[in-house]
PDB file of N, CA and C in Angstrom:
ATOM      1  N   UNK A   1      10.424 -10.179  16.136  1.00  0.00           N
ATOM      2  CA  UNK A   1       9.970  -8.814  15.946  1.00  0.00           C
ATOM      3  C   UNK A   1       8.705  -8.824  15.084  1.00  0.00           C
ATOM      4  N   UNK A   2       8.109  -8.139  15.931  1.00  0.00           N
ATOM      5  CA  UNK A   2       6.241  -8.018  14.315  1.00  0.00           C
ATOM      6  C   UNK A   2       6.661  -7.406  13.433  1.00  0.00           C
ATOM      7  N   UNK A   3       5.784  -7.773  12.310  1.00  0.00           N
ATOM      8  CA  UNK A   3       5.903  -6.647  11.472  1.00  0.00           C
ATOM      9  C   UNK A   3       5.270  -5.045  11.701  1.00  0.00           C
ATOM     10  N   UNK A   4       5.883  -4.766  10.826  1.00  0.00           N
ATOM     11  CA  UNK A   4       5.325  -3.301  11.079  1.00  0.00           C
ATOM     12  C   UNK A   4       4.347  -2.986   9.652  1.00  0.00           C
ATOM     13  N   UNK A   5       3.307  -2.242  10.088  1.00  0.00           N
ATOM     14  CA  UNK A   5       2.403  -2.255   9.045  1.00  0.00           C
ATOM     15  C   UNK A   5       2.383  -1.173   8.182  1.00  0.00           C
ATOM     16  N   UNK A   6       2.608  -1.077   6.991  1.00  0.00           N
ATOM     17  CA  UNK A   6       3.248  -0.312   5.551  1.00  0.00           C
ATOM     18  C   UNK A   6       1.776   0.050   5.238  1.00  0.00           C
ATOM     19  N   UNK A   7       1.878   1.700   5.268  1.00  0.00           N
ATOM     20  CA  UNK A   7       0.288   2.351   4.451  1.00  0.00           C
ATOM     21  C   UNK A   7       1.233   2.425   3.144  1.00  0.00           C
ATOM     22  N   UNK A   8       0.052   2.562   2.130  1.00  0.00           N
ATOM     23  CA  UNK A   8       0.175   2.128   0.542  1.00  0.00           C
ATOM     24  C   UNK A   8      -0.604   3.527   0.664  1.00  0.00           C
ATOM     25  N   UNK A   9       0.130   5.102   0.183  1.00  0.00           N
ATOM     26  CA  UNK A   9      -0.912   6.409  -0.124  1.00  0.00           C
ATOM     27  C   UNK A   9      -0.970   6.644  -1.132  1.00  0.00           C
ATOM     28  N   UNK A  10      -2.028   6.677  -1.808  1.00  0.00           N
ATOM     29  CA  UNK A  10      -2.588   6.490  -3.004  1.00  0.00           C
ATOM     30  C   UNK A  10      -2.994   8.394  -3.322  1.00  0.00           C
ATOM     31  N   UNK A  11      -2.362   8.958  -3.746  1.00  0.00           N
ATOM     32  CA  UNK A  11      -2.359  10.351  -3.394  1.00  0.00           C
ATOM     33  C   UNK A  11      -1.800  10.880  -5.419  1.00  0.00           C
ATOM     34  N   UNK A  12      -2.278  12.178  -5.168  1.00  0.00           N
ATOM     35  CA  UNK A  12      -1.762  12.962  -6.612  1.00  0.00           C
ATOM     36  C   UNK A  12      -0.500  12.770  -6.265  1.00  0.00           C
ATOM     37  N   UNK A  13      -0.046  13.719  -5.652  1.00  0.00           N
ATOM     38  CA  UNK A  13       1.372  13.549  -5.649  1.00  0.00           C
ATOM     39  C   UNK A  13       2.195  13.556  -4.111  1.00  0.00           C
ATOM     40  N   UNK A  14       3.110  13.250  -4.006  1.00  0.00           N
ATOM     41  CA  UNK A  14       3.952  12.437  -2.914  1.00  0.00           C
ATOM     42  C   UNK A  14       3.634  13.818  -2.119  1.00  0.00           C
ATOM     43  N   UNK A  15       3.973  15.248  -2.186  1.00  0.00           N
ATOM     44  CA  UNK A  15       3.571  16.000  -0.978  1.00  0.00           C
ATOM     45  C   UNK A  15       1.980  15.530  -0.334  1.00  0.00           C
ATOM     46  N   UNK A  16       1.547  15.481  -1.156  1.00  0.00           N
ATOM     47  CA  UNK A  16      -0.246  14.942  -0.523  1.00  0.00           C
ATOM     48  C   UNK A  16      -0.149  13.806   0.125  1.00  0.00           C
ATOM     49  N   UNK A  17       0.670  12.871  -0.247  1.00  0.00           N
ATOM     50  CA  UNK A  17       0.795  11.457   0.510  1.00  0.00           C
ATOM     51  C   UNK A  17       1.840  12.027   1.678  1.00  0.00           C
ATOM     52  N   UNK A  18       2.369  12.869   1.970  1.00  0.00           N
ATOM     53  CA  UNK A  18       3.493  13.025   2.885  1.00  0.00           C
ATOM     54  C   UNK A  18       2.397  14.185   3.581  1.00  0.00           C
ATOM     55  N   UNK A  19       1.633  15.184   3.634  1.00  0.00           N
ATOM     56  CA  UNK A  19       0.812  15.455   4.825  1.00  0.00           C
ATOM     57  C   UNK A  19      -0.333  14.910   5.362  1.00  0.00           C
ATOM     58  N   UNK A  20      -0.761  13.878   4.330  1.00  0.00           N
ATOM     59  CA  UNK A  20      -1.809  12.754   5.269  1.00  0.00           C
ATOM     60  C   UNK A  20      -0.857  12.392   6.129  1.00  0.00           C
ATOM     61  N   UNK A  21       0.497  11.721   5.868  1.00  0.00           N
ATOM     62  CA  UNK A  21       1.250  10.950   7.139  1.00  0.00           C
ATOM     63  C   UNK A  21       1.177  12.185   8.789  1.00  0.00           C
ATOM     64  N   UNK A  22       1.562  13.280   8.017  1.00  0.00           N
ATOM     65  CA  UNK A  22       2.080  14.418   9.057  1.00  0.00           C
ATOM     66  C   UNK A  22       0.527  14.787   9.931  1.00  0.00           C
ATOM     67  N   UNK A  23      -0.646  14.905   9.290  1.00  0.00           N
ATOM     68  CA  UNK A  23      -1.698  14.570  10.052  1.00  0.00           C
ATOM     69  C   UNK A  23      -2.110  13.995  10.764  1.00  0.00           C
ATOM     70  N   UNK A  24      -1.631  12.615  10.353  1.00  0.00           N
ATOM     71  CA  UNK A  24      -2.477  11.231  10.765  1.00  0.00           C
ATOM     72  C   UNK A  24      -1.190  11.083  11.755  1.00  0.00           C
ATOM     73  N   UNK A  25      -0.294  11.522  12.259  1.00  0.00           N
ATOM     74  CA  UNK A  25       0.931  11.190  12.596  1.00  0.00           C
ATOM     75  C   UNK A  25       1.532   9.757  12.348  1.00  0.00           C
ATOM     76  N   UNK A  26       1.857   9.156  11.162  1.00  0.00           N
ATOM     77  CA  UNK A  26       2.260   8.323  10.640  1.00  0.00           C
ATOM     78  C   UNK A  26       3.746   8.445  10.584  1.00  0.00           C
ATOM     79  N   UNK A  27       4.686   7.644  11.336  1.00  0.00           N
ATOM     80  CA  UNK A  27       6.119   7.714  10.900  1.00  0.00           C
ATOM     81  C   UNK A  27       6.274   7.527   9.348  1.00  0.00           C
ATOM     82  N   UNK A  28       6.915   8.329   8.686  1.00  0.00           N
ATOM     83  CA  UNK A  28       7.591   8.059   7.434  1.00  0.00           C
ATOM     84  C   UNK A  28       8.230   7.026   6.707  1.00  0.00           C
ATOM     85  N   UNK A  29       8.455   6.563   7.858  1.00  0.00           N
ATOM     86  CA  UNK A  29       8.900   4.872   7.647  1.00  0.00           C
ATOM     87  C   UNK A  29       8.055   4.014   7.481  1.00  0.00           C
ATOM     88  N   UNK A  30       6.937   4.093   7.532  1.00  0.00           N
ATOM     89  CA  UNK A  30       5.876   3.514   7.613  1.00  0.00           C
ATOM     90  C   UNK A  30       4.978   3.617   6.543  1.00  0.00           C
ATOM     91  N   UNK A  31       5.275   4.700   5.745  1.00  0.00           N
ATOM     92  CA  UNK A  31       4.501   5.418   4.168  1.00  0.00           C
ATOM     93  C   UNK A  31       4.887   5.232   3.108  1.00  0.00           C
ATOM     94  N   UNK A  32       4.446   4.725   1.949  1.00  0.00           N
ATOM     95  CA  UNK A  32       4.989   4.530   0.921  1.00  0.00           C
ATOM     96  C   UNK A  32       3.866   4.803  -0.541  1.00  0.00           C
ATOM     97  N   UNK A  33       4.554   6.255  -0.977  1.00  0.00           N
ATOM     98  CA  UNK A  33       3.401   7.038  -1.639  1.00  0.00           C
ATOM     99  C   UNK A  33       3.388   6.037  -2.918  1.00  0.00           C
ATOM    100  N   UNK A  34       2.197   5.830  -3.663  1.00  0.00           N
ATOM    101  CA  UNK A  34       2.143   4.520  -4.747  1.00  0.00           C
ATOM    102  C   UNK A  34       2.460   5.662  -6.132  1.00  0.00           C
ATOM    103  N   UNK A  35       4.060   5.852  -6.407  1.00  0.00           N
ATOM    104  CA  UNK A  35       4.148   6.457  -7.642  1.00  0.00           C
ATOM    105  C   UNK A  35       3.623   5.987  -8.262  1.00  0.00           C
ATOM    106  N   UNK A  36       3.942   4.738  -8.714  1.00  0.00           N
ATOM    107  CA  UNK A  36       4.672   3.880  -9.975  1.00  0.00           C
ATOM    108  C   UNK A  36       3.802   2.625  -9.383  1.00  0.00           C
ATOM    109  N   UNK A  37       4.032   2.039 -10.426  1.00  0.00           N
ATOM    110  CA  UNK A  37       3.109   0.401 -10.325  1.00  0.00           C
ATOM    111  C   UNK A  37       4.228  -0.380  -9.796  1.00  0.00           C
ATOM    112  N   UNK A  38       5.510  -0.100 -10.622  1.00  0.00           N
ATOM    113  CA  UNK A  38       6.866  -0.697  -9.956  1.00  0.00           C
ATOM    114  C   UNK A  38       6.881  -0.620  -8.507  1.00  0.00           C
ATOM    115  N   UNK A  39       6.711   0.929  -7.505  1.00  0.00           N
ATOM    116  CA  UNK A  39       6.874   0.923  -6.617  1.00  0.00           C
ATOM    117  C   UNK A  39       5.829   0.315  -5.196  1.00  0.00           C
ATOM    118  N   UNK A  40       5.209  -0.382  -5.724  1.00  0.00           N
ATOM    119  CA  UNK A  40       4.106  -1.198  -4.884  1.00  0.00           C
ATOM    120  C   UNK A  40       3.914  -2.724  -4.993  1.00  0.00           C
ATOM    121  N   UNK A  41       4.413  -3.030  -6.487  1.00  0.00           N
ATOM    122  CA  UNK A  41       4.532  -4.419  -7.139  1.00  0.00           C
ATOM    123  C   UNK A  41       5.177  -4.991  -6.210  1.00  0.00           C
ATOM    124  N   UNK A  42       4.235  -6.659  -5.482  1.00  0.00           N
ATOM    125  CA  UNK A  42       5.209  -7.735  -4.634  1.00  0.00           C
ATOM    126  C   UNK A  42       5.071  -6.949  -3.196  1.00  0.00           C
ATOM    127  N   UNK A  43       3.986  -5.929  -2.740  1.00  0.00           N
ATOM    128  CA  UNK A  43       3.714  -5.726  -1.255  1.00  0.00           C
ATOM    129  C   UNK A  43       3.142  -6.669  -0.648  1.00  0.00           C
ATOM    130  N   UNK A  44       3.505  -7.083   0.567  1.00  0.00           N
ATOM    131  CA  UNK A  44       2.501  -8.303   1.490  1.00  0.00           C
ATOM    132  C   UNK A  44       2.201  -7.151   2.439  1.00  0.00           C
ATOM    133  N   UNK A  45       1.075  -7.341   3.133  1.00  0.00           N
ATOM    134  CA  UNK A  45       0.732  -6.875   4.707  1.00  0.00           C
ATOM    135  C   UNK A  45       0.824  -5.174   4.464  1.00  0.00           C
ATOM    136  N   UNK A  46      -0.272  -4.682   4.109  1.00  0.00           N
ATOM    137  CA  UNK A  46      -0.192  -3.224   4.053  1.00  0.00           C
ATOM    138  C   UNK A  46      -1.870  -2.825   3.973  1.00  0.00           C
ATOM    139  N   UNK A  47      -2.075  -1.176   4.608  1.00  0.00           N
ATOM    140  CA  UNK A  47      -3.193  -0.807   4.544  1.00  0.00           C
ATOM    141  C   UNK A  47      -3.144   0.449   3.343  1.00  0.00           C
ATOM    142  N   UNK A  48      -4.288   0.408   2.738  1.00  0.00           N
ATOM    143  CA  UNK A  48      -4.114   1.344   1.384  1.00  0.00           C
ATOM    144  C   UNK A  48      -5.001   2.889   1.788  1.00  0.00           C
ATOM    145  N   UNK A  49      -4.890   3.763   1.700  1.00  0.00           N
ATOM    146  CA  UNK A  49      -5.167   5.211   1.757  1.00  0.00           C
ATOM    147  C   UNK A  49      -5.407   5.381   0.492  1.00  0.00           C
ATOM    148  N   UNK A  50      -6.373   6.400   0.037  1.00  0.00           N
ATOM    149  CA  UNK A  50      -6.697   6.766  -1.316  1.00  0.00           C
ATOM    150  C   UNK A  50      -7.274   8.277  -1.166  1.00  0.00           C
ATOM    151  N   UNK A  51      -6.439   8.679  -1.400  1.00  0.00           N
ATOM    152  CA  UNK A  51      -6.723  10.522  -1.113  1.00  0.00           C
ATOM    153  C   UNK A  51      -7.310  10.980  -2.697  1.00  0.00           C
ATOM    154  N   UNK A  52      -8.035  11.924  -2.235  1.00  0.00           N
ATOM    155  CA  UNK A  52      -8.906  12.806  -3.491  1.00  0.00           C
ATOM    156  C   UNK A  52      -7.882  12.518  -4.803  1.00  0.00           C
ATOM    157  N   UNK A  53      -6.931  13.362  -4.583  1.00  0.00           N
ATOM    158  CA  UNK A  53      -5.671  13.301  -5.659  1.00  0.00           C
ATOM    159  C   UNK A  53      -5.756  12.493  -6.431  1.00  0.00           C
ATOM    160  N   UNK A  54      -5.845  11.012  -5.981  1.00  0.00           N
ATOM    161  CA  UNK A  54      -5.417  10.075  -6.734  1.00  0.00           C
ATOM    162  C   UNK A  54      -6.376   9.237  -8.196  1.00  0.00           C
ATOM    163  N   UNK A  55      -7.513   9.791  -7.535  1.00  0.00           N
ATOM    164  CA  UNK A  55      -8.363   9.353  -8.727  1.00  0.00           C
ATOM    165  C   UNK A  55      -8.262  10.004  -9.930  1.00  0.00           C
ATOM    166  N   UNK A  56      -7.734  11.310  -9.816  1.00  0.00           N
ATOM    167  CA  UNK A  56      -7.229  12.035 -11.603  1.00  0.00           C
ATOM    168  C   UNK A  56      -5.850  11.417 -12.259  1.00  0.00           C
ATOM    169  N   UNK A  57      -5.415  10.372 -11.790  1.00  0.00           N
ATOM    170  CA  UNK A  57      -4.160  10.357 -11.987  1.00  0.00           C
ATOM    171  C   UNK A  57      -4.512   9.243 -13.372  1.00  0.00           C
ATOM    172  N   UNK A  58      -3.771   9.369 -14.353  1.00  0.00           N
ATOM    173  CA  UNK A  58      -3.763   8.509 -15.433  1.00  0.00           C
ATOM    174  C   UNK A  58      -3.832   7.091 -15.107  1.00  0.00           C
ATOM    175  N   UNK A  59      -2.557   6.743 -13.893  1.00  0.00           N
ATOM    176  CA  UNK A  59      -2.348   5.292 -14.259  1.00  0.00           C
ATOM    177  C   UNK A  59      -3.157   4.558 -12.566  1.00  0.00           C
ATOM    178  N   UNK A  60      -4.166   5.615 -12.260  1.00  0.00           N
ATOM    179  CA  UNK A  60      -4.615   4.751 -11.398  1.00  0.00           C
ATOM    180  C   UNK A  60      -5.246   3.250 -11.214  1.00  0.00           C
ATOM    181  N   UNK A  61      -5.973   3.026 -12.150  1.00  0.00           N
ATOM    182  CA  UNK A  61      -6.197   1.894 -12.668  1.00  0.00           C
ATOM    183  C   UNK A  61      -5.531   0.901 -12.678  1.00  0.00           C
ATOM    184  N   UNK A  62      -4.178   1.399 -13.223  1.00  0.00           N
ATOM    185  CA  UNK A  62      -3.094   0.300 -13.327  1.00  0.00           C
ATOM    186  C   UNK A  62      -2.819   0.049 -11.616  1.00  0.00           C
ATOM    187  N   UNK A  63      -2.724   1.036 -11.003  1.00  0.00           N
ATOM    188  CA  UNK A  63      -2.044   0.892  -9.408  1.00  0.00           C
ATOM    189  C   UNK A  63      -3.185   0.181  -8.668  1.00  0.00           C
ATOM    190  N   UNK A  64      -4.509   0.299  -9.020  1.00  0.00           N
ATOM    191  CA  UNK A  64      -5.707  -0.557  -8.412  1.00  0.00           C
ATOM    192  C   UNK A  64      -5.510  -1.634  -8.628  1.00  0.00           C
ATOM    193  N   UNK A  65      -4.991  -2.050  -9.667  1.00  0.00           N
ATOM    194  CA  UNK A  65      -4.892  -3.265 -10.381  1.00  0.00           C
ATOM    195  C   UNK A  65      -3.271  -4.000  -9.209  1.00  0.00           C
ATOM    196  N   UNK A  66      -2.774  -3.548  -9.468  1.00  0.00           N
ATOM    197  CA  UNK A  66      -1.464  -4.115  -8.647  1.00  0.00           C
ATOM    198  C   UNK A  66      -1.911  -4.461  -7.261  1.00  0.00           C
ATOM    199  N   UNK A  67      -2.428  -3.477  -6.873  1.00  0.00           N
ATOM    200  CA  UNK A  67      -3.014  -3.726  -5.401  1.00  0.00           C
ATOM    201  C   UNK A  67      -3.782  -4.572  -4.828  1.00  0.00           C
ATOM    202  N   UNK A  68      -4.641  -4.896  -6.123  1.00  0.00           N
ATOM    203  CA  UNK A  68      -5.597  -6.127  -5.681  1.00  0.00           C
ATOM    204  C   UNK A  68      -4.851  -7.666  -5.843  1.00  0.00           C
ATOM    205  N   UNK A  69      -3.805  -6.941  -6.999  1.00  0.00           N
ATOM    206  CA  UNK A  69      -3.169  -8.700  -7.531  1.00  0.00           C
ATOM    207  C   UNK A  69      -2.255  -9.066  -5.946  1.00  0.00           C
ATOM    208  N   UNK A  70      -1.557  -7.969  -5.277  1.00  0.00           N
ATOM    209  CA  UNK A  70      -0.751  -8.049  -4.375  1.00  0.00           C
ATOM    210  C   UNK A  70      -1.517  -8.886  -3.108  1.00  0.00           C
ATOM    211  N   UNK A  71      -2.724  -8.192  -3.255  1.00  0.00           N
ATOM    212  CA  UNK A  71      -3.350  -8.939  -1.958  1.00  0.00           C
ATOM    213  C   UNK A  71      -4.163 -10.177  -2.166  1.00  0.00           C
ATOM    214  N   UNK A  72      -4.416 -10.575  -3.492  1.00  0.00           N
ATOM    215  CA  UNK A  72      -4.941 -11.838  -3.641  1.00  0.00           C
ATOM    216  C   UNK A  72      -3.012 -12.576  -3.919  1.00  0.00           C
ATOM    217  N   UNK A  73      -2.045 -12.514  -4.055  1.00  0.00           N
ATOM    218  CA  UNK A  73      -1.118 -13.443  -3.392  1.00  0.00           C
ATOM    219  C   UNK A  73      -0.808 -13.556  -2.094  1.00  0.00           C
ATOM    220  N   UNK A  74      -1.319 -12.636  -1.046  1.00  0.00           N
ATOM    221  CA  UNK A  74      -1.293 -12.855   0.000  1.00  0.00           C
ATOM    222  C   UNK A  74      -2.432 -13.337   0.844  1.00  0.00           C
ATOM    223  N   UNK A  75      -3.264 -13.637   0.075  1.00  0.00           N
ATOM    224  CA  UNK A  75      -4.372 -14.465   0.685  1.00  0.00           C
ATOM    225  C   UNK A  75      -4.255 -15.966   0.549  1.00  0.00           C
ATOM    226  N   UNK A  76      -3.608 -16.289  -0.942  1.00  0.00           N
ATOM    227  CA  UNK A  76      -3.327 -17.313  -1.154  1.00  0.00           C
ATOM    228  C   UNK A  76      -2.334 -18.433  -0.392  1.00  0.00           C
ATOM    229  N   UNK A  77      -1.417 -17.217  -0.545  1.00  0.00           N
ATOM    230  CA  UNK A  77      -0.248 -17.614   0.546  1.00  0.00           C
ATOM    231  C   UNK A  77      -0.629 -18.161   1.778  1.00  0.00           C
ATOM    232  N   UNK A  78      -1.294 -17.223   2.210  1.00  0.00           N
ATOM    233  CA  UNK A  78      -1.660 -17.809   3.655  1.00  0.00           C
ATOM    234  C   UNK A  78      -2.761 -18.433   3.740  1.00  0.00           C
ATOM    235  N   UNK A  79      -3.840 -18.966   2.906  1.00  0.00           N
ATOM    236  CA  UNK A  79      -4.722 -19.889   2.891  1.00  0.00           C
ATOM    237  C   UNK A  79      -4.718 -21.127   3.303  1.00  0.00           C
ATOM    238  N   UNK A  80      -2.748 -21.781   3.240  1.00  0.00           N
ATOM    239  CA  UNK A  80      -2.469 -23.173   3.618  1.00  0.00           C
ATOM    240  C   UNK A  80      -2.003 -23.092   4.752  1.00  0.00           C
ATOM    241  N   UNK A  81      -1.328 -21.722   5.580  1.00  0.00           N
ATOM    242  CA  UNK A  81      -0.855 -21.720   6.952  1.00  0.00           C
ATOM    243  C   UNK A  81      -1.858 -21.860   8.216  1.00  0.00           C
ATOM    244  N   UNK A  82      -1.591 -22.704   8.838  1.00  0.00           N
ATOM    245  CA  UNK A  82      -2.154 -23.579   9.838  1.00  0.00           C
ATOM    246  C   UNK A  82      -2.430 -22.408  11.006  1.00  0.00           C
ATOM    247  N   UNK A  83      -1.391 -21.675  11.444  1.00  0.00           N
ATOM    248  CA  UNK A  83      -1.541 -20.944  12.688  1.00  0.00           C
ATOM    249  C   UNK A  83      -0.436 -19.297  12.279  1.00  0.00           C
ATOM    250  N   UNK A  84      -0.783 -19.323  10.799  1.00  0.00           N
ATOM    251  CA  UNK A  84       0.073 -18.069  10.781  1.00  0.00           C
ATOM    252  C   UNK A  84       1.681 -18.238  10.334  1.00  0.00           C
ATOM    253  N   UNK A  85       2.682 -17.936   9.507  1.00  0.00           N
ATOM    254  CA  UNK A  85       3.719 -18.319   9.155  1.00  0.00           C
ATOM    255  C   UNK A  85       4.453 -17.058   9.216  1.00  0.00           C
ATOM    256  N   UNK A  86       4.196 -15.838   9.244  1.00  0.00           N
ATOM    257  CA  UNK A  86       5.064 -14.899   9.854  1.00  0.00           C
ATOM    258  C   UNK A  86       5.297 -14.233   8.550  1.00  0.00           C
ATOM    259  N   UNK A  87       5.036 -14.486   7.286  1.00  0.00           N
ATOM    260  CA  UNK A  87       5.481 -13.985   6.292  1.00  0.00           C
ATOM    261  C   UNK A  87       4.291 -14.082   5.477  1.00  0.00           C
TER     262      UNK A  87
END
């Protein structure tokens, strides 16, 4: 089975990240509004959205910060895979 690809919505608050999905017609299953630094910490394979909202938010910084650390372990990771490892 592929994976399925996880948007990261970077939004004020979760209603704003929940009508970009309803716009963009994004299954819900598929969305995952970036409360918390906790709730994004350790993502592989995801595309990030960054709605107006999100740049007033106090701990954006911190969530930029997670996001980049997340995807430089997944570059790393897969830097030694030969033809792709699925994970």
């Amino acid at each position: 089975m592929a994976n399925v690809l996880m948007y990261v919505v970077c939004a004020g608050t979760q209603t704003e990240a929940r009508e970009w999905a309803r716009h963009h017609k994004v299954p819900t299953r598929q969305v995952l509004y970036a409360s918390s630094t906790r709730a994004i910490e350790g993502l592989r394979d995801f595309a990030v959205v960054r709605l107006q909202g999100f740049f007033g938010r106090e701990d954006a910084d911190d969530i930029e910060a997670v996001l980049r650390r997340n995807e430089m372990k997944y570059r790393i990771h897969h830097a030694g895979c030969a033809n792709g490892c699925g994970g």
